[in-house]
C-alpha atoms as a PDB file:
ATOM      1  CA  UNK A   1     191.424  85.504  52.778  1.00  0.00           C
ATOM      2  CA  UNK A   2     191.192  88.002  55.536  1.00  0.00           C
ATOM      3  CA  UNK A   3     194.246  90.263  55.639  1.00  0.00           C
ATOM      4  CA  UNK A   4     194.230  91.416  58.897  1.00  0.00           C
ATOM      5  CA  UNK A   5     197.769  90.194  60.844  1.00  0.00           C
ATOM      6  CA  UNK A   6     195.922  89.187  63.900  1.00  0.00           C
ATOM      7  CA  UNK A   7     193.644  86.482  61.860  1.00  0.00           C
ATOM      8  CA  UNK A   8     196.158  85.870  59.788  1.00  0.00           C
ATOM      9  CA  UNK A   9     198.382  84.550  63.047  1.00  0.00           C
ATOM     10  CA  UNK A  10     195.329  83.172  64.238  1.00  0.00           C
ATOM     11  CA  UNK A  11     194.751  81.034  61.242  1.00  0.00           C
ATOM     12  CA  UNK A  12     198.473  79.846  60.795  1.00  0.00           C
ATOM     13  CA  UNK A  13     198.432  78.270  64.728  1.00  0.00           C
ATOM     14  CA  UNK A  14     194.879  76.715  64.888  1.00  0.00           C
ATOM     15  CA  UNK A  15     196.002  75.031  61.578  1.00  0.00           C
ATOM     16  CA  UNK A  16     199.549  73.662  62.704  1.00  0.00           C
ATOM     17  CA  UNK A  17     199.008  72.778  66.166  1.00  0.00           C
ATOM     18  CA  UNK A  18     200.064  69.366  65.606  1.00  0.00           C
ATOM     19  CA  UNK A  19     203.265  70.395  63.748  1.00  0.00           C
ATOM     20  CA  UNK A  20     204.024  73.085  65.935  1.00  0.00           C
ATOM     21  CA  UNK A  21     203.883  70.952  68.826  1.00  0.00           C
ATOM     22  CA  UNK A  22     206.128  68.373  67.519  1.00  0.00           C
ATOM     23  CA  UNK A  23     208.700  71.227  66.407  1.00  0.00           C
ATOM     24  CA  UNK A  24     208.437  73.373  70.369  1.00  0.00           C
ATOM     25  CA  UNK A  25     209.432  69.909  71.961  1.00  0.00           C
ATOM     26  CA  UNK A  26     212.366  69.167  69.463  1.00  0.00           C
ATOM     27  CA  UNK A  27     213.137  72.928  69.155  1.00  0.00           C
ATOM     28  CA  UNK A  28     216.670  74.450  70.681  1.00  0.00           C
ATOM     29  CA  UNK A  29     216.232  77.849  72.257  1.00  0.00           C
ATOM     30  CA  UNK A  30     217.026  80.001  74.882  1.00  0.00           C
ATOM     31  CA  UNK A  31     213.350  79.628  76.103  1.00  0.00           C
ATOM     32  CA  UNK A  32     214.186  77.710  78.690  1.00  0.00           C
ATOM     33  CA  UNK A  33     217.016  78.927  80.305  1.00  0.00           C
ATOM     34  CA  UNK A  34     215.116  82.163  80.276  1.00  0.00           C
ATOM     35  CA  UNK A  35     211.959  80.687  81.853  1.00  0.00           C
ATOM     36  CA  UNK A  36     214.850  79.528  85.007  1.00  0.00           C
ATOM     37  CA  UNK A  37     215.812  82.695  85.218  1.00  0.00           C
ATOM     38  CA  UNK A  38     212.219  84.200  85.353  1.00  0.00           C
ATOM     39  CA  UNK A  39     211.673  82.054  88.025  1.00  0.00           C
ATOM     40  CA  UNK A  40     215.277  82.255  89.906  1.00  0.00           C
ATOM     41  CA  UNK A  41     214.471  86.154  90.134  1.00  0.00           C
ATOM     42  CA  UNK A  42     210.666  86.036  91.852  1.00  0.00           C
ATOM     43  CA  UNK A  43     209.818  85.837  94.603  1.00  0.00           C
ATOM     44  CA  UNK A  44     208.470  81.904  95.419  1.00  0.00           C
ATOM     45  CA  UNK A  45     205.477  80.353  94.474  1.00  0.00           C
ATOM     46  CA  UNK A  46     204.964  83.933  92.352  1.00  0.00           C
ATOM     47  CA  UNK A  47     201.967  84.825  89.618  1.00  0.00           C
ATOM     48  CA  UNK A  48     202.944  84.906  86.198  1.00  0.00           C
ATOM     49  CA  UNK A  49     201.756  85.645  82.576  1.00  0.00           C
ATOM     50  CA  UNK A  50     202.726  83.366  80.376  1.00  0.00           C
ATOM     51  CA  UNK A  51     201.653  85.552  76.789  1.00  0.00           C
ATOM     52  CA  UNK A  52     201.673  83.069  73.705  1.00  0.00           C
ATOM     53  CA  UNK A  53     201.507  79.890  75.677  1.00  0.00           C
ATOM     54  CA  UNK A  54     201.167  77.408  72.911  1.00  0.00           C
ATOM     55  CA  UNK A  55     200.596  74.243  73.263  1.00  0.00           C
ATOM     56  CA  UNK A  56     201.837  74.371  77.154  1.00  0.00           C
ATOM     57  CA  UNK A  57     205.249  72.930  76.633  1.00  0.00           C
ATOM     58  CA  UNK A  58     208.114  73.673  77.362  1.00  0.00           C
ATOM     59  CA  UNK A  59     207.478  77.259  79.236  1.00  0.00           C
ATOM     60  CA  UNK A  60     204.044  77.249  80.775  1.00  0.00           C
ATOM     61  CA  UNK A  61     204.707  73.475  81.961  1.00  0.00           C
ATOM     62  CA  UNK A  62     208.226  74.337  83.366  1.00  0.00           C
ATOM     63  CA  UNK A  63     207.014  77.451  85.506  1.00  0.00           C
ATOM     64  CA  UNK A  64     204.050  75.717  87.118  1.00  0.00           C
ATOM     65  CA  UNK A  65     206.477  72.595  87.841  1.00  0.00           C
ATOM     66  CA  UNK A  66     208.439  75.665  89.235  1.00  0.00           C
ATOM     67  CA  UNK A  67     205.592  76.085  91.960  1.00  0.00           C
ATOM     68  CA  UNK A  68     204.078  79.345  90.172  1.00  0.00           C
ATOM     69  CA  UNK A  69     200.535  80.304  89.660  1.00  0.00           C
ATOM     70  CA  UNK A  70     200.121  80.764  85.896  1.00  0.00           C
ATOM     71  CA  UNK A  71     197.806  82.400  83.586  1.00  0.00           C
ATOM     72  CA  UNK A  72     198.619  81.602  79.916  1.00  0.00           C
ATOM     73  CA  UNK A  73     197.143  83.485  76.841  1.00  0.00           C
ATOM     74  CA  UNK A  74     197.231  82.445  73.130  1.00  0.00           C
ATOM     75  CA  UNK A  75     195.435  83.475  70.220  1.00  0.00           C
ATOM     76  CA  UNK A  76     194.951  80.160  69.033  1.00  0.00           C
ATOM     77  CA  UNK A  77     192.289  77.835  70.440  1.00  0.00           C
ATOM     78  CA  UNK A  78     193.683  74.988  68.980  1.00  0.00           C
ATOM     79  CA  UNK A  79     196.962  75.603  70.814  1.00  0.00           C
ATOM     80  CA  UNK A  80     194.946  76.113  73.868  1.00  0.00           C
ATOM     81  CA  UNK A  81     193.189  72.861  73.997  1.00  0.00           C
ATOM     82  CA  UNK A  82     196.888  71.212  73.709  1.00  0.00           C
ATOM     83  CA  UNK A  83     198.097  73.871  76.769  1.00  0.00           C
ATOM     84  CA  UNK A  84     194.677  72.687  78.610  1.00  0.00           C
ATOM     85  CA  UNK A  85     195.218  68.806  78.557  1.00  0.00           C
ATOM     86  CA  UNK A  86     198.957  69.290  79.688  1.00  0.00           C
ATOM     87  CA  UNK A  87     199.068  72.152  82.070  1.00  0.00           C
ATOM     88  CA  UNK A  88     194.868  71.533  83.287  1.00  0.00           C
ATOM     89  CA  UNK A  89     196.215  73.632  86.509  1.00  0.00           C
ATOM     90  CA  UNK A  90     197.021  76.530  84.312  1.00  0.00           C
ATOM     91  CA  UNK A  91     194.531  79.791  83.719  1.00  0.00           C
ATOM     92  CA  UNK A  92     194.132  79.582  80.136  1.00  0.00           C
ATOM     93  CA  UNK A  93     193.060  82.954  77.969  1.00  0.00           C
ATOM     94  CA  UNK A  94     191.874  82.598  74.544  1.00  0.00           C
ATOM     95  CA  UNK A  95     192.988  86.092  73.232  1.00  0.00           C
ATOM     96  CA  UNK A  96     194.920  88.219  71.180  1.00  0.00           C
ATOM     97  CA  UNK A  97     197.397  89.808  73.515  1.00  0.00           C
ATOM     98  CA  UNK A  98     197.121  93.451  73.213  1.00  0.00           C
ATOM     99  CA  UNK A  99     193.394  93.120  74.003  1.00  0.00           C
ATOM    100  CA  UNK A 100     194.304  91.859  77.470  1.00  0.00           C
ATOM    101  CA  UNK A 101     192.910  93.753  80.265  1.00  0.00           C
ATOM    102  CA  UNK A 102     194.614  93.354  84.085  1.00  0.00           C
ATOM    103  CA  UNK A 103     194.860  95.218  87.133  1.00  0.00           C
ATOM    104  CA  UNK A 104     198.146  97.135  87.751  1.00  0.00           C
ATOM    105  CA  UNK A 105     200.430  95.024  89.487  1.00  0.00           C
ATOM    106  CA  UNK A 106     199.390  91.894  89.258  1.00  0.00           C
ATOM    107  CA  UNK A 107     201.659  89.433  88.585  1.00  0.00           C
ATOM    108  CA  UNK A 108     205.390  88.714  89.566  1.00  0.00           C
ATOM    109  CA  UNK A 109     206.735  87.702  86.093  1.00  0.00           C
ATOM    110  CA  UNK A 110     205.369  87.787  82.736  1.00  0.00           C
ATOM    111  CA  UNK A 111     207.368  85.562  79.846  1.00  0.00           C
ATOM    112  CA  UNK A 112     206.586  86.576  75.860  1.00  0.00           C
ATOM    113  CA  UNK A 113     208.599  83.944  73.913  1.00  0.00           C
ATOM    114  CA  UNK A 114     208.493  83.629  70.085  1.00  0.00           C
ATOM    115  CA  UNK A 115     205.282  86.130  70.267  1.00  0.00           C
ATOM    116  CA  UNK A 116     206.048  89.756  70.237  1.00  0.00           C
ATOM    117  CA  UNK A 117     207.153  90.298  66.611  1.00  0.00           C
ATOM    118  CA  UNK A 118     203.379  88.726  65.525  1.00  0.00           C
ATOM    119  CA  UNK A 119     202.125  91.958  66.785  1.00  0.00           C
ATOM    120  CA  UNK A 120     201.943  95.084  64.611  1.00  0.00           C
ATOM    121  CA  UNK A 121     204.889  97.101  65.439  1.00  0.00           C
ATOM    122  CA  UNK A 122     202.195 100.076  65.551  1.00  0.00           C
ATOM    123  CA  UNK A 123     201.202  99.074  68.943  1.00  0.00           C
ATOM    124  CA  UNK A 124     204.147  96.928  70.373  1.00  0.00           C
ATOM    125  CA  UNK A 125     205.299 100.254  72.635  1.00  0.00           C
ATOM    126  CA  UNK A 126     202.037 100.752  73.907  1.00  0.00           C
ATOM    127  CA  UNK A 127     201.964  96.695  74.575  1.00  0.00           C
ATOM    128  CA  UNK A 128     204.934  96.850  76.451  1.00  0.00           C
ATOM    129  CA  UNK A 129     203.410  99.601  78.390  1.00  0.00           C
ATOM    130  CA  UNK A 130     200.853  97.287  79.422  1.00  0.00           C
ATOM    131  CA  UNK A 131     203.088  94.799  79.804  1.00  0.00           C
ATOM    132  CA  UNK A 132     205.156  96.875  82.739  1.00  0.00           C
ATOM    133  CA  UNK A 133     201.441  98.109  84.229  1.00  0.00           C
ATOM    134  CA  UNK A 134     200.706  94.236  85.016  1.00  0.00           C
ATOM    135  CA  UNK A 135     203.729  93.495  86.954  1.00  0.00           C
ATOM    136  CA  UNK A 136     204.400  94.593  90.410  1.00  0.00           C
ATOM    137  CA  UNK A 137     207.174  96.574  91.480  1.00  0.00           C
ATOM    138  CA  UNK A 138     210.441  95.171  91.429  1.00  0.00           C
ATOM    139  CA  UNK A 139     208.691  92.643  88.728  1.00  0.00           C
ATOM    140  CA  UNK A 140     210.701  90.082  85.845  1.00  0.00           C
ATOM    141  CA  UNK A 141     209.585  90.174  82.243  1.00  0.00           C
ATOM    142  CA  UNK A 142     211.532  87.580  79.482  1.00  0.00           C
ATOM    143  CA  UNK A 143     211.039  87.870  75.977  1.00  0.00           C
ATOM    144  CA  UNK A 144     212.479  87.444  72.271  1.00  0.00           C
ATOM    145  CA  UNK A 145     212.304  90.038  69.622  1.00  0.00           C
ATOM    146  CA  UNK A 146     212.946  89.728  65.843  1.00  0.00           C
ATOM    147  CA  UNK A 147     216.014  91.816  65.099  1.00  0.00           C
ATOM    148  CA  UNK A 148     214.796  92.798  61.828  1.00  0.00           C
ATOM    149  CA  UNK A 149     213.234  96.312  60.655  1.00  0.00           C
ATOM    150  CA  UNK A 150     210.232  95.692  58.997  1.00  0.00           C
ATOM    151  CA  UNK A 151     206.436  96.889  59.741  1.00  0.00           C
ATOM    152  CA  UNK A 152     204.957  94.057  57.761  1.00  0.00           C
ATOM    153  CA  UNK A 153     206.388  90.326  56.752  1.00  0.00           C
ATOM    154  CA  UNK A 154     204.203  87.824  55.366  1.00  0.00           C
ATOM    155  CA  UNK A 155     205.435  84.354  55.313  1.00  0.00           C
ATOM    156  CA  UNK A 156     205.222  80.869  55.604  1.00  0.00           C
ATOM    157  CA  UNK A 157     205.582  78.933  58.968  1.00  0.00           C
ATOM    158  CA  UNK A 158     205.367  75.006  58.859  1.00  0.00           C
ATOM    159  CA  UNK A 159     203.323  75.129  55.566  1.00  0.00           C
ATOM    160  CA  UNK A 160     200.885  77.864  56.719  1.00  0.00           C
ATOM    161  CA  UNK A 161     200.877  81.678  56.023  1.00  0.00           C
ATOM    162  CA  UNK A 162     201.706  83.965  59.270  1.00  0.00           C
ATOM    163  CA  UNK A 163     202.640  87.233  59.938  1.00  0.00           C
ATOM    164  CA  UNK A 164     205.857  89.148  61.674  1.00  0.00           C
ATOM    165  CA  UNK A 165     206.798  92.667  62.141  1.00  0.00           C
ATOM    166  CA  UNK A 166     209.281  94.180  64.266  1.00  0.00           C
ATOM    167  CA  UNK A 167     212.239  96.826  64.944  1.00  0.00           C
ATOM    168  CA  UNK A 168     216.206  96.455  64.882  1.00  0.00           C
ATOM    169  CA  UNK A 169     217.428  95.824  68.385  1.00  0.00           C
ATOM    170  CA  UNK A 170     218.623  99.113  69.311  1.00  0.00           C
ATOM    171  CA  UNK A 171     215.025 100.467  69.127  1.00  0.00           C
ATOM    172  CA  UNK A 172     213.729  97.736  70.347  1.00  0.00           C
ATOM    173  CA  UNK A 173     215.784  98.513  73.543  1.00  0.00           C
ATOM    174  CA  UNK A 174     215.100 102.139  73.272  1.00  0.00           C
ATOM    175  CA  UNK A 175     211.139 101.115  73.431  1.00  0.00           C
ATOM    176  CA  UNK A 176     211.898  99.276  76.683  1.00  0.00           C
ATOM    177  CA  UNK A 177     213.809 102.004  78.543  1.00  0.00           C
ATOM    178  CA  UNK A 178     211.329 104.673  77.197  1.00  0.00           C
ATOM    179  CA  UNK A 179     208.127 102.370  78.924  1.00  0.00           C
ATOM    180  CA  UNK A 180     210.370 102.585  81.938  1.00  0.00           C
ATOM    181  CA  UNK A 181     211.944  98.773  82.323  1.00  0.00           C
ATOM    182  CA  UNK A 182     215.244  98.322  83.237  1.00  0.00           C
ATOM    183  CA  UNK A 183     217.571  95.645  80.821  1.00  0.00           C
ATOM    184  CA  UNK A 184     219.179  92.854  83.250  1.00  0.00           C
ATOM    185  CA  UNK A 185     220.441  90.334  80.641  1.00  0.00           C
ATOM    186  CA  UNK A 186     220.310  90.749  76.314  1.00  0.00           C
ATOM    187  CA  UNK A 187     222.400  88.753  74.005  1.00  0.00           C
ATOM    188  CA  UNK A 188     221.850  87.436  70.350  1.00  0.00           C
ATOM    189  CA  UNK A 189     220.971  84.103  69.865  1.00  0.00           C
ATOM    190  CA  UNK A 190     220.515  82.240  66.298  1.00  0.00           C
ATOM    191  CA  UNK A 191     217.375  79.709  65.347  1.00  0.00           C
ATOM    192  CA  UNK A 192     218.066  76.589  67.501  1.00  0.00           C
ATOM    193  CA  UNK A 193     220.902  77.828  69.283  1.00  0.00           C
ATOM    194  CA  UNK A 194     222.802  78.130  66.658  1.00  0.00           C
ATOM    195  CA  UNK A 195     223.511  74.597  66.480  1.00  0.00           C
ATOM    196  CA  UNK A 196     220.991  74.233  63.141  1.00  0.00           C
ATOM    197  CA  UNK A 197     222.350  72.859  59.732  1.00  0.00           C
ATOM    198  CA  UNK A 198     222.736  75.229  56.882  1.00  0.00           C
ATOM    199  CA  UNK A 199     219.563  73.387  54.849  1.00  0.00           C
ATOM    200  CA  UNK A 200     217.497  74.171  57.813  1.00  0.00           C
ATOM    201  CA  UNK A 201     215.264  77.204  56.785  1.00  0.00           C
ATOM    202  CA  UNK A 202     215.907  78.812  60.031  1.00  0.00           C
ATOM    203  CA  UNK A 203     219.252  78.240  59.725  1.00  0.00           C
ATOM    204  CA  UNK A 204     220.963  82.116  60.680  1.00  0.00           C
ATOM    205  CA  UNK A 205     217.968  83.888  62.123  1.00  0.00           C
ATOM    206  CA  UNK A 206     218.288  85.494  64.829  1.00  0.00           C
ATOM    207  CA  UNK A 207     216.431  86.612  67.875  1.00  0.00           C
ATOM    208  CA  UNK A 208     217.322  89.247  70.746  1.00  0.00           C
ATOM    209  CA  UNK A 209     216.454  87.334  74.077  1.00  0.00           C
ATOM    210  CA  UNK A 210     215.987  90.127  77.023  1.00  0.00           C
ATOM    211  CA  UNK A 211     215.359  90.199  80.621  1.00  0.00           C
ATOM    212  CA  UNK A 212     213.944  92.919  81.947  1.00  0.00           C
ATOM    213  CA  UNK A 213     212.748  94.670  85.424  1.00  0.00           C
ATOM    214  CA  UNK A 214     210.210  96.983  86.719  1.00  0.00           C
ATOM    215  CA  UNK A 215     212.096  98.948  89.172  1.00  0.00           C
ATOM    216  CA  UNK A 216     210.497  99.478  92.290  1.00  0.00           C
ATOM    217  CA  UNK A 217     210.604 102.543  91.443  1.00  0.00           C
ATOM    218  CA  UNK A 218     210.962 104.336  88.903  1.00  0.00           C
ATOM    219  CA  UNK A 219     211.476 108.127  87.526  1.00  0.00           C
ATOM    220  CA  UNK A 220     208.752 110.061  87.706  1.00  0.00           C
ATOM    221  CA  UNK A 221     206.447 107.658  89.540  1.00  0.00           C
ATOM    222  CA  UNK A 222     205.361 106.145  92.423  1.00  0.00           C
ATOM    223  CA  UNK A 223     205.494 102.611  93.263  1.00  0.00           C
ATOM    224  CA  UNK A 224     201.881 101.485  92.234  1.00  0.00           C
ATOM    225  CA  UNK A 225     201.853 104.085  89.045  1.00  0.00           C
ATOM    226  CA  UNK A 226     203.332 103.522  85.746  1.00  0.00           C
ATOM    227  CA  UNK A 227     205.990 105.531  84.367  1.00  0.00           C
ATOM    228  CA  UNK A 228     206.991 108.275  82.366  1.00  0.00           C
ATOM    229  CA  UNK A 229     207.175 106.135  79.378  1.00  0.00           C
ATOM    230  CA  UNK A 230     203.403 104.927  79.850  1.00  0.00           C
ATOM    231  CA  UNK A 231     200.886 105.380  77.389  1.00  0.00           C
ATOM    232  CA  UNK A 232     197.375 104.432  78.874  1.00  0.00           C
ATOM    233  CA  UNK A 233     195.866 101.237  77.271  1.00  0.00           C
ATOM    234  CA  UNK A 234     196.944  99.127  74.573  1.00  0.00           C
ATOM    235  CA  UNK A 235     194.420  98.948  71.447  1.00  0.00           C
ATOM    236  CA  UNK A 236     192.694  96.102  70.511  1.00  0.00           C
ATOM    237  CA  UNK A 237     191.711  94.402  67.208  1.00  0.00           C
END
């Protein structure tokens, strides 16, 4: 079997599409009070990335319903032909996400739920750089990070093998501020907001949920430039 993360995340979400479908609509998160937010904080009828879009539902689905113009990105073509027959208005990227390529400042909001910590921690600074280049000044970005410290976890997710790595939240913050985004709203939320049984096998994980903004300007930069914190452009696998 290949080992390389990206295939490895690749493999897990083409193969439990159906599953993982069934489990995002019956799930309990934060995802979408965030997504409200996200939209409650651009400007109307706004561009937005929606990175890991599943199968659609609940986030990509809610912010077009919210009158935005979405482009969605997953990995997974299997996910993607579930996103395409409910969200057929959507942009849809097949993709992993750090091989992306946009111009600077183009979108109003970008959402990266349940998604991030699937990416080698290696180049998650250097994502969120790119990440901060996309979005226009004054710009929303929404996400969830793992809170654990750990380059490389290999685990099982609805039956399949998959792949997580990630930093504790204070350096996960720290990455944020260094790429130049300013924190509007953090807390600490547990798997299915915290309202799971203790048999569950998600039962006390937790994830740091973040909202974030470009300023319009920041230190050190001009309003189309990225900041001191940028890196040039993410790698790709």
């Amino acid at each position: 079997m290949d080992d390389d993360p990206k295939d490895i995340v690749k493999n897990a979400y083409d193969n439990i599409a159906p599953w993982y479908l069934n489990w995002v609509e019956n799930d309990r998160s934060p995802r979408e009070r965030y997504t409200v937010k996200l939209l409650n904080d651009c400007p109307p009828s706004p561009k937005i990335l929606d990175l890991g879009c599943g199968p659609g539902v609940p986030v990509l689905r809610m912010l077009l319903d919210g009158g935005a113009s979405v482009v969605g990105c997953d990995i997974s073509a299997k996910q993607l032909e579930l996103a395409r027959s409910k969200c057929p208005e959507a942009t849809l990227i097949q993709s992993d996400m750090a091989s992306l390529s946009f111009d600077p400042s183009s979108f109003d909001g970008i959402s990266c739920f349940y998604t991030f910590f699937h990416l080698p921690r290696a180049e998650q600074e250097t994502f969120l750089t790119q990440i901060y280049s996309w979005l226009k000044p004054g710009g929303n970005f929404v996400m969830n990070c793992a809170v654990f410290d750990e380059e490389e976890i290999h685990g099982e997710f609805l039956g399949w093998g998959t792949f997580w790595s990630g930093f504790g939240v204070e350096d996960n913050k720290a990455m944020l501020g260094r790429v130049g985004f300013e924190i509007v709203k953090e807390e600490l939320v547990q798997s299915g907001d915290g309202q799971l049984e203790e048999d569950d096998p998600d039962y006390g994980v937790e994830f740091w949920w973040v909202a974030a903004r470009r300023p319009v300007q920041g230190v050190g930069e001009d309003a189309g430039g990225q900041g001191e914190g940028s890196k040039g452009s993410s790698g790709s696998s």
